[in-house]
Protein backbone atom coordinates (compact mmCIF):
# COMPACT_ATOMS: atom_id res chain seq x y z
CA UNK A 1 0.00 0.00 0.00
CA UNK A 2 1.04 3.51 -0.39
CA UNK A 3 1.84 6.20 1.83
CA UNK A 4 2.97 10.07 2.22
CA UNK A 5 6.36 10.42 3.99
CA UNK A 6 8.01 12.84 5.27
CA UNK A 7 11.46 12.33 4.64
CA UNK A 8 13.55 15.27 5.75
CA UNK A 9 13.11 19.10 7.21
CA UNK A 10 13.32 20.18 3.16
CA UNK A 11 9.71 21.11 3.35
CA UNK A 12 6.62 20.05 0.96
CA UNK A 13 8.25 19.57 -2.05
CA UNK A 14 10.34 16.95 -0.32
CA UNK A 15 7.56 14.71 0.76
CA UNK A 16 8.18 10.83 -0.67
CA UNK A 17 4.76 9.04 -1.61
CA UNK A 18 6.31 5.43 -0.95
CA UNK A 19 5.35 2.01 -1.30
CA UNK A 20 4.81 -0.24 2.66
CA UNK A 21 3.67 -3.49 3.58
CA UNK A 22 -0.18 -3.79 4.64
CA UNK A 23 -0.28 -3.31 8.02
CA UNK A 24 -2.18 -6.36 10.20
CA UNK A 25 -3.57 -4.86 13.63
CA UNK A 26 -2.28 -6.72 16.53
CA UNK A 27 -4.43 -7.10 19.75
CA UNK A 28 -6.65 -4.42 20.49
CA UNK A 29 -6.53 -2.81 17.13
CA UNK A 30 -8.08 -2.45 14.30
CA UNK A 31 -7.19 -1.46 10.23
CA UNK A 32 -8.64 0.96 8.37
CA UNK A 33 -8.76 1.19 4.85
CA UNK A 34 -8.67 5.29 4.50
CA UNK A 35 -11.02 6.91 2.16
CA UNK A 36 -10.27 10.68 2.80
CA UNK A 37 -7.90 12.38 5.09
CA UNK A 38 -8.27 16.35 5.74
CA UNK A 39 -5.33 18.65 6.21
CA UNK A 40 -4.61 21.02 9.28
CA UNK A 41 -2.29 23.93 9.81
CA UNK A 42 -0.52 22.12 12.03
CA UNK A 43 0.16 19.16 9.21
CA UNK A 44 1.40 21.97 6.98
CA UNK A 45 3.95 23.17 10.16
CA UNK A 46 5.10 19.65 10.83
CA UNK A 47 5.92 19.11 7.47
CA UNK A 48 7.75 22.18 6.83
CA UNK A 49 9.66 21.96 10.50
CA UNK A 50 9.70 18.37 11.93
CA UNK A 51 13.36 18.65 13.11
CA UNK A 52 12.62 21.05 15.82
CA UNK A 53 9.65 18.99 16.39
CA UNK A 54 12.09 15.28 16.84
CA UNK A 55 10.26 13.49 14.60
CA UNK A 56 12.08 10.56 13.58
CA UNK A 57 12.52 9.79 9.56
CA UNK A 58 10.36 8.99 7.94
CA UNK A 59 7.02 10.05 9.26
CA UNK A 60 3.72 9.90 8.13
CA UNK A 61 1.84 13.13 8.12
CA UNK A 62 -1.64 14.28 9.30
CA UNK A 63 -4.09 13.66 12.04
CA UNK A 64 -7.85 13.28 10.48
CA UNK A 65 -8.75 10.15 8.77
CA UNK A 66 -12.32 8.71 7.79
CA UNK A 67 -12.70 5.50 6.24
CA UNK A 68 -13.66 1.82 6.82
CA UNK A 69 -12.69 -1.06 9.28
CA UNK A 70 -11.21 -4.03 6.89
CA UNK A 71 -9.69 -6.39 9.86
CA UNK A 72 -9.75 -6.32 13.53
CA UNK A 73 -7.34 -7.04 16.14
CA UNK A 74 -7.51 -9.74 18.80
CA UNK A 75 -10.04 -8.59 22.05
CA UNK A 76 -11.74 -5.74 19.86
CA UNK A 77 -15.72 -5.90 20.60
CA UNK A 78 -16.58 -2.40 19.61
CA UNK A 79 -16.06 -2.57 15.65
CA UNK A 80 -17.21 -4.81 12.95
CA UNK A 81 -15.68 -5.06 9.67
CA UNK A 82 -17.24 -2.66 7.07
CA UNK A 83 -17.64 0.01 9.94
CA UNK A 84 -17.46 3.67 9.00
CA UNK A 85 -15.21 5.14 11.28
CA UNK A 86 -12.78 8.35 12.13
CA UNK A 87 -9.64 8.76 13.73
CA UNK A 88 -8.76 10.52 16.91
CA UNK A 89 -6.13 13.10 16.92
CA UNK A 90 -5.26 11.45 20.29
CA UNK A 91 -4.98 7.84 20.25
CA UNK A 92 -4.53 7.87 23.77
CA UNK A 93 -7.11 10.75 25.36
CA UNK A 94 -10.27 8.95 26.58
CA UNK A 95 -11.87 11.70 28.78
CA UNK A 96 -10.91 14.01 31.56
CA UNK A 97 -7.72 16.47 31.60
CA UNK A 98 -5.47 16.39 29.26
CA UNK A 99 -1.96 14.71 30.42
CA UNK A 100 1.56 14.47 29.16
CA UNK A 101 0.63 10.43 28.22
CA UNK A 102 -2.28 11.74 25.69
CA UNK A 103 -0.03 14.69 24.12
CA UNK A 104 2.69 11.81 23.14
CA UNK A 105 -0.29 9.54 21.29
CA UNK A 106 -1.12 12.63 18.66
CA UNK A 107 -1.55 10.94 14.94
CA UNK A 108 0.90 12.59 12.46
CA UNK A 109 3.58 13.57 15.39
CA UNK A 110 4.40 11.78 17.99
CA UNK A 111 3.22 8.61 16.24
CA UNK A 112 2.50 7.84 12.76
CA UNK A 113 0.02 9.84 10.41
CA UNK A 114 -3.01 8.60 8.40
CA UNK A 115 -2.09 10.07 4.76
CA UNK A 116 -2.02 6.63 3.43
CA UNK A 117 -4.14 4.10 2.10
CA UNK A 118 -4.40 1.79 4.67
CA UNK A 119 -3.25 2.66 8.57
CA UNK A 120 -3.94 0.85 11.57
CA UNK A 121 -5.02 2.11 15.12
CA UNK A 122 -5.83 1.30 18.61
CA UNK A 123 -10.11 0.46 18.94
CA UNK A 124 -9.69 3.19 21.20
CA UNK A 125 -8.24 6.02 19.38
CA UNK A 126 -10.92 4.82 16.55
CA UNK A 127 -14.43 6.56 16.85
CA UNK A 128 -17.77 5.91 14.25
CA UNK A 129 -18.61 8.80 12.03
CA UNK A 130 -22.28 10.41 12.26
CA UNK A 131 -24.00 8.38 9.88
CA UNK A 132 -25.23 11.22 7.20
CA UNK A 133 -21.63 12.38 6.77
CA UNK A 134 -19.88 11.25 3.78
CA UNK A 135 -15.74 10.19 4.01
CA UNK A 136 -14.98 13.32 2.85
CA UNK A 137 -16.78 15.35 5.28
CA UNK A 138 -16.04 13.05 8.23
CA UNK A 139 -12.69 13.49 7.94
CA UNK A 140 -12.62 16.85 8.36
CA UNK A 141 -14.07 16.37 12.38
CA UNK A 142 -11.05 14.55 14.35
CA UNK A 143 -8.68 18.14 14.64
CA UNK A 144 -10.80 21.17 13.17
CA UNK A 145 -14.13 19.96 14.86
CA UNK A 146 -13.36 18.49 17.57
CA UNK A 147 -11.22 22.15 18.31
CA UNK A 148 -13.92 24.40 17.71
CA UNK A 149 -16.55 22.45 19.68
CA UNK A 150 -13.82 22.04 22.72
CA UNK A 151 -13.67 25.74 22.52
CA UNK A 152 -17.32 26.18 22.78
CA UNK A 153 -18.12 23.85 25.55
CA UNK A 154 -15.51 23.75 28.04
CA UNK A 155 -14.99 24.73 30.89
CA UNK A 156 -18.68 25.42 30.29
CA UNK A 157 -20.78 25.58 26.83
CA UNK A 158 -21.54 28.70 25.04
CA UNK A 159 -25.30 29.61 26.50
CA UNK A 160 -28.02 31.19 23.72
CA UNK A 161 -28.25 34.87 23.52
CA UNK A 162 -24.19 34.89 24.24
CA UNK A 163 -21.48 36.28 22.12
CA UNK A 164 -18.40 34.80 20.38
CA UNK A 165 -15.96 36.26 18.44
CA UNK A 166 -14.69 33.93 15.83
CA UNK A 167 -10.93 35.11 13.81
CA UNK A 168 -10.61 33.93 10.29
CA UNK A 169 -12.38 31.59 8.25
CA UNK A 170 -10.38 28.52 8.16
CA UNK A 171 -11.52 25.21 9.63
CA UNK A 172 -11.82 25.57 13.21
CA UNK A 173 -13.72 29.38 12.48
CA UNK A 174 -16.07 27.93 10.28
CA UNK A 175 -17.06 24.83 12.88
CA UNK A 176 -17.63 27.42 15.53
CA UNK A 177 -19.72 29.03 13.46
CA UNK A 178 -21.79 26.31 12.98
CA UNK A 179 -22.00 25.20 16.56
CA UNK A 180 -22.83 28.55 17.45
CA UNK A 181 -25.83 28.44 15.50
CA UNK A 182 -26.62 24.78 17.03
CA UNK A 183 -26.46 26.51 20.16
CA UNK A 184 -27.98 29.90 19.77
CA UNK A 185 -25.07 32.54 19.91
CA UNK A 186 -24.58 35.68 18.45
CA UNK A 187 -21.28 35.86 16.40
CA UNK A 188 -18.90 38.25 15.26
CA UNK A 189 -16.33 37.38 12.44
CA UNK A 190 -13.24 39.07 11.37
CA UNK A 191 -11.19 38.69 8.27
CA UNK A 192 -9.10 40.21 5.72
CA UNK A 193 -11.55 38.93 2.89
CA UNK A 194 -14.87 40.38 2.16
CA UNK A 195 -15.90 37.68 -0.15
CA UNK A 196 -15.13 35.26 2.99
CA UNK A 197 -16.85 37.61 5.15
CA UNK A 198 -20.40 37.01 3.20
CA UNK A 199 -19.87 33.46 3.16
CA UNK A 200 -19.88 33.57 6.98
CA UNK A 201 -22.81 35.00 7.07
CA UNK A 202 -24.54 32.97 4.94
CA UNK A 203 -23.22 30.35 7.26
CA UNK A 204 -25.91 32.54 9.83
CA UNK A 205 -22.54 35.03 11.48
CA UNK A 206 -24.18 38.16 13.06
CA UNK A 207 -21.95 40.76 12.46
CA UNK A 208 -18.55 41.16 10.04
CA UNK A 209 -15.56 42.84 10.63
CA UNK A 210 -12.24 43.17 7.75
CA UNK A 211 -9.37 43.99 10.06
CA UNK A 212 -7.96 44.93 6.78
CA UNK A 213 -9.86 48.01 6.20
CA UNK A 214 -10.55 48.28 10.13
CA UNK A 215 -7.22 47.71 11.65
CA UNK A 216 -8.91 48.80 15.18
CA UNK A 217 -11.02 45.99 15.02
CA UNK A 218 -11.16 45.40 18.62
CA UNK A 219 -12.53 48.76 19.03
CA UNK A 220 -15.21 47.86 16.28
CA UNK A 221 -16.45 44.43 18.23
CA UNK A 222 -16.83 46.87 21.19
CA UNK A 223 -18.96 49.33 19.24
CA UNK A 224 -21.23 46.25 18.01
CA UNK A 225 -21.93 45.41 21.88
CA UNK A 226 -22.56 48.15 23.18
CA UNK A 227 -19.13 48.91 24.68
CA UNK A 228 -19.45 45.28 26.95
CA UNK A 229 -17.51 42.91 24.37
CA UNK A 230 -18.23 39.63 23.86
CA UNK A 231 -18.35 36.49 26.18
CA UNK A 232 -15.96 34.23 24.42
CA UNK A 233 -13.27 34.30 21.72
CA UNK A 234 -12.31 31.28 19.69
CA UNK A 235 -8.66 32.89 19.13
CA UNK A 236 -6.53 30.73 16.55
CA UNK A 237 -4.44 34.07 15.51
CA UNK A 238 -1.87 34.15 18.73
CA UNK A 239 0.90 36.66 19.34
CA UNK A 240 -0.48 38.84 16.75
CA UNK A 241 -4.38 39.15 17.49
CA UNK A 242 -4.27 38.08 21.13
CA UNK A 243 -3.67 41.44 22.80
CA UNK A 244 -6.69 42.81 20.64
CA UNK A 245 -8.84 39.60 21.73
CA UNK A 246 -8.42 40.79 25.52
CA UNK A 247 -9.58 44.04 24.77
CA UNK A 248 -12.77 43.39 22.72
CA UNK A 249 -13.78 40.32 25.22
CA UNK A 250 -16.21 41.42 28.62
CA UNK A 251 -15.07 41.38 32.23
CA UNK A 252 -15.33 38.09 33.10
CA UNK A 253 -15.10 36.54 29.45
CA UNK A 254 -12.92 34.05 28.05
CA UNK A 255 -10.40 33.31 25.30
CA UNK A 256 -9.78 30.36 23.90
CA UNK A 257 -7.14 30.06 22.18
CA UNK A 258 -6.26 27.68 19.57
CA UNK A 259 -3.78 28.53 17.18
CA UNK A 260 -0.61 31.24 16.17
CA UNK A 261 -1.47 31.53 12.67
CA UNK A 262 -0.20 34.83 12.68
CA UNK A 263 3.90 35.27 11.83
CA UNK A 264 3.97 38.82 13.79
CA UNK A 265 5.12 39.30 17.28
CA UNK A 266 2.58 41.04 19.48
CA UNK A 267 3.17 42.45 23.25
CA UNK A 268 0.81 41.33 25.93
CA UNK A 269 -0.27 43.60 28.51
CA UNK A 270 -0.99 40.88 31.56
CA UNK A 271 -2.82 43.77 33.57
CA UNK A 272 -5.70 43.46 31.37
CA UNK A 273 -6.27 40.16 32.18
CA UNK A 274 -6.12 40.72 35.75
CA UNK A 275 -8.15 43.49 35.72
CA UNK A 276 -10.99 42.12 33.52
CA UNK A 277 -10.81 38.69 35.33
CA UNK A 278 -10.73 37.10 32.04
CA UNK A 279 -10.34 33.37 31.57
CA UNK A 280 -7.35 32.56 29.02
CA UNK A 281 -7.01 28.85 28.24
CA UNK A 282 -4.98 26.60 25.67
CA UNK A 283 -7.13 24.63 23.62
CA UNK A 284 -5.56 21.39 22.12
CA UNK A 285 -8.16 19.87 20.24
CA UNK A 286 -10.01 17.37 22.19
CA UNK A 287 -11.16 13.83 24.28
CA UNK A 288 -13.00 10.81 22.35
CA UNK A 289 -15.30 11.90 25.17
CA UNK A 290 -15.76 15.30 23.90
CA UNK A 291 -15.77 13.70 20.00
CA UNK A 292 -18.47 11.51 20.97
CA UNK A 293 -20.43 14.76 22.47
CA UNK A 294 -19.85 16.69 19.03
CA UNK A 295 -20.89 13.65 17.05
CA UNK A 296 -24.05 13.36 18.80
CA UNK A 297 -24.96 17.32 17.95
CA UNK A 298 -24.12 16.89 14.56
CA UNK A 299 -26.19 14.20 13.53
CA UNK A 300 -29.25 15.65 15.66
CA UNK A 301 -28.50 19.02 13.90
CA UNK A 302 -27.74 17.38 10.28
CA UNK A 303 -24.50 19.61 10.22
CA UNK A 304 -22.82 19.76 7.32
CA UNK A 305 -19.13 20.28 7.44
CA UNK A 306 -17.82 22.83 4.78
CA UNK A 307 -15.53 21.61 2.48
CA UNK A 308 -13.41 23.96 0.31
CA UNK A 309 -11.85 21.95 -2.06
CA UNK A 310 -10.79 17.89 -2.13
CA UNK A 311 -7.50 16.58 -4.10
CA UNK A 312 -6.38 13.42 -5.14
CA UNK A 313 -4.47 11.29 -3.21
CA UNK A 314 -1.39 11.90 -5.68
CA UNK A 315 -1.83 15.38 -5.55
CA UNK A 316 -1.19 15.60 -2.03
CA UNK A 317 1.18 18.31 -2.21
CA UNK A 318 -0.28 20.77 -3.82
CA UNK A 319 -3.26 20.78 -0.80
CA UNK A 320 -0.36 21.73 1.48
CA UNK A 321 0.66 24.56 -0.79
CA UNK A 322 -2.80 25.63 -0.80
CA UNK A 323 -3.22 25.85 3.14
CA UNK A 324 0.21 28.43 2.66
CA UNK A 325 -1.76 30.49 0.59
CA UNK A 326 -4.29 30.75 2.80
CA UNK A 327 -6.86 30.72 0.46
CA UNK A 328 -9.18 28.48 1.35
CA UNK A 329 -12.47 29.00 3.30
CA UNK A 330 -13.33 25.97 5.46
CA UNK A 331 -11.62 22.24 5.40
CA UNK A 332 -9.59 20.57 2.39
CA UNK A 333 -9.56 17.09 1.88
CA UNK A 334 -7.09 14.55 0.40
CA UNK A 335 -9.13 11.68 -0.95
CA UNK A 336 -7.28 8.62 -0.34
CA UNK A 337 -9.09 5.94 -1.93
C-alpha cells in the first residue's frame, strides 16, 4: 500500500509518496482502509519543521482520517468489519484532563500519520462517524471539529443569547460558526476577505468585521456590543491578534485560544487580564469523550461540514501549498481511496 512520507526538514516539495507493507492490527486494534484524510495547519507546520519537532525519519503526516474497518485485532468488541469510522487526533485521550501520556499519542507527530491508504489504530483512538456524513466530510471532524466544539463547551458551553468572536475563516472558524448556530449565539467574524466575510454569514454570522480596512477591530467588536464585548473568543491568531482579543472580550469573558497563525510578534499587557478577570485557556483539540459529544450534535442538527476543495491522493502536495496560501475557506480534503 502507499503512503505520504516525510522524509527530511526540506519542506513540501520533499515529501516521498512510498510504497509499505499492509499493516495487520495486533491485539486491540483495528485497520482501516482510509477513504479521505483532511489537512490542518498544524500538518502543513510539521511538514515544513519536523526537526525542531524530533520526529524521527520517515514520518507519516496528518491527524484526520475517515474511512472503513477491513480487519480487527484480537479482544476488539466495539467494531465490525465494514464500519465507517474516524480517527482521533489522540490515540490515547479517553476523557478528563489532558496529560503528558495523551499529548505523546497525537496521529501525524508523535506517532505515525493517516495520509495513506491503509493505517492501523488502537479500537480506542478509533471513533464511528455520524452516519449522514460522507468520508470526505467526516474526515474533516477529528482536529478542526473536535477544536472548535472544545472551545465552545468547556470549561462550560456557550449559553443562547451569548457572544463569540470567531478570527478567520479557516476550519476551526467555520465549525464554531456552525455550533454557534446549534447553540444559539450571536457571532462576530473578522477577516481580511470580504468575499469570505459574506460566506460567513450565509453560514448565519451576526456581524462582520475586515481587520484589513478596520485595523482597530477590537474597538469595532466593542462598538457592536454596546461597549461590553463579547463572552468568548475562539482565538486561533496568537501573538499577533491576542492582545486585541483581551480588549474586545467582557469582564469576566474568556479566550480560547487555539492557534498562532499569525507570523507577527505582538506584546501582551498581563494587567488586562487581571483586571478584567478574564479566563485565558490553551485549547488542544479534544477527548474521544468530547468527540463523541460533538458527534451526537451533529447528527441531531444534520450539520454539514464545509468543504473547500478535495485533491487526489497523488496530488497531495499541492493541498499543502494551498493551506500556505491561505486561500481556502473551510476544510480541504485529500481523498485517499
Amino acid at each position: 500500500m502507499r503512503a505520504w512520507e516525510i522524509v527530511s526538514g526540506d519542506g513540501v516539495d520533499a515529501l516521498n509518496l512510498a510504497d509499505r507493507p499492509m499493516p495487520e492490527p495486533g491485539p486491540g486494534q483495528v485497520a482501516i482502509k482510509v477513504h479521505a484524510s483532511s489537512i490542518n495547519y498544524r500538518d502543513l507546520t510539521t511538514i515544513e519543521d519536523p526537526i525542531s519537532r524530533g520526529l524521527p525519519f520517515p514520518t507519516v503526516p496528518n491527524s484526520d482520517a475517515a474511512g472503513e474497518v477491513t480487519a480487527i485485532g484480537a479482544g476488539v468488541t466495539k467494531f465490525q468489519i465494514g464500519d465507517k469510522v474516524m480517527s482521533c487526533f489522540f490515540e490515547d485521550w479517553a476523557g478528563g484532563p489532558i496529560s503528558k501520556a495523551a499529548m505523546d499519542s497525537a496521529l501525524g507527530g508523535a506517532r505515525q500519520g493517516v495520509l495513506a491508504e491503509q493505517v492501523v489504530l488502537d479500537a480506542g483512538g478509533v471513533i464511528s462517524m455520524p452516519g449522514h456524513l460522507s468520508f470526505t466530510e467526516a474526515a474533516t471532524l477529528p482536529c478542526a471539529g473536535l477544536t472548535a466544539w472544545h472551545a465552545l463547551t468547556r470549561p462550560a458551553p456557550i449559553k443562547p443569547g451569548e457572544t463569540v468572536l470567531l478570527l478567520g475563516t479557516g476550519g476551526v472558524s467555520v465549525f464554531a460558526q456552525q455550533f454557534c448556530n446549534i447553540m444559539g449565539a450571536r457571532t462576530i467574524v473578522t477577516s481580511s476577505s470580504d468575499e469570505k466575510l459574506e460566506r460567513m454569514r450565509d453560514l448565519g454570522a451576526s456581524d462582520l468585521v475586515n481587520y484589513r480596512t478596520t485595523p482597530d477591530w477590537d474597538a469595532r467588536v466593542l462598538e457592536l456590543t454596546d461597549g461590553v464585548g463579547v463572552d468568548r473568543v475562539v482565538e486561533v491568531g496568537g501573538p499577533g491578534t491576542l492582545q486585541r482579543s483581551i480588549n474586545a472580550v467582557r469582564v469576566g469573558g474568556a479566550i480560547s485560544l487555539i492557534g498562532v497563525l499569525t507570523d507577527a510578534g505582538g506584546e501582551i499587557v498581563p494587567t488586562n487580564l487581571m483586571r478584567k478577570s478574564i479566563s485565558l485557556r490553551g485549547i488542544y483539540v479534544g477527548s474521544y469523550d468530547m468527540f463523541e459529544e460533538m458527534n451526537r450534535a451533529i447528527a441531531v442538527h444534520g450539520l454539514q461540514p464545509v468543504v473547500s476543495e478535495t485533491f487526489a491522493f497523488d496530488d497531495a502536495k499541492s493541498a499543502y501549498h494551498r493551506m500556505r496560501g491561505a486561500g481556502h475557506f473551510g476544510k480541504m480534503v485529500i481523498n485517499v481511496n
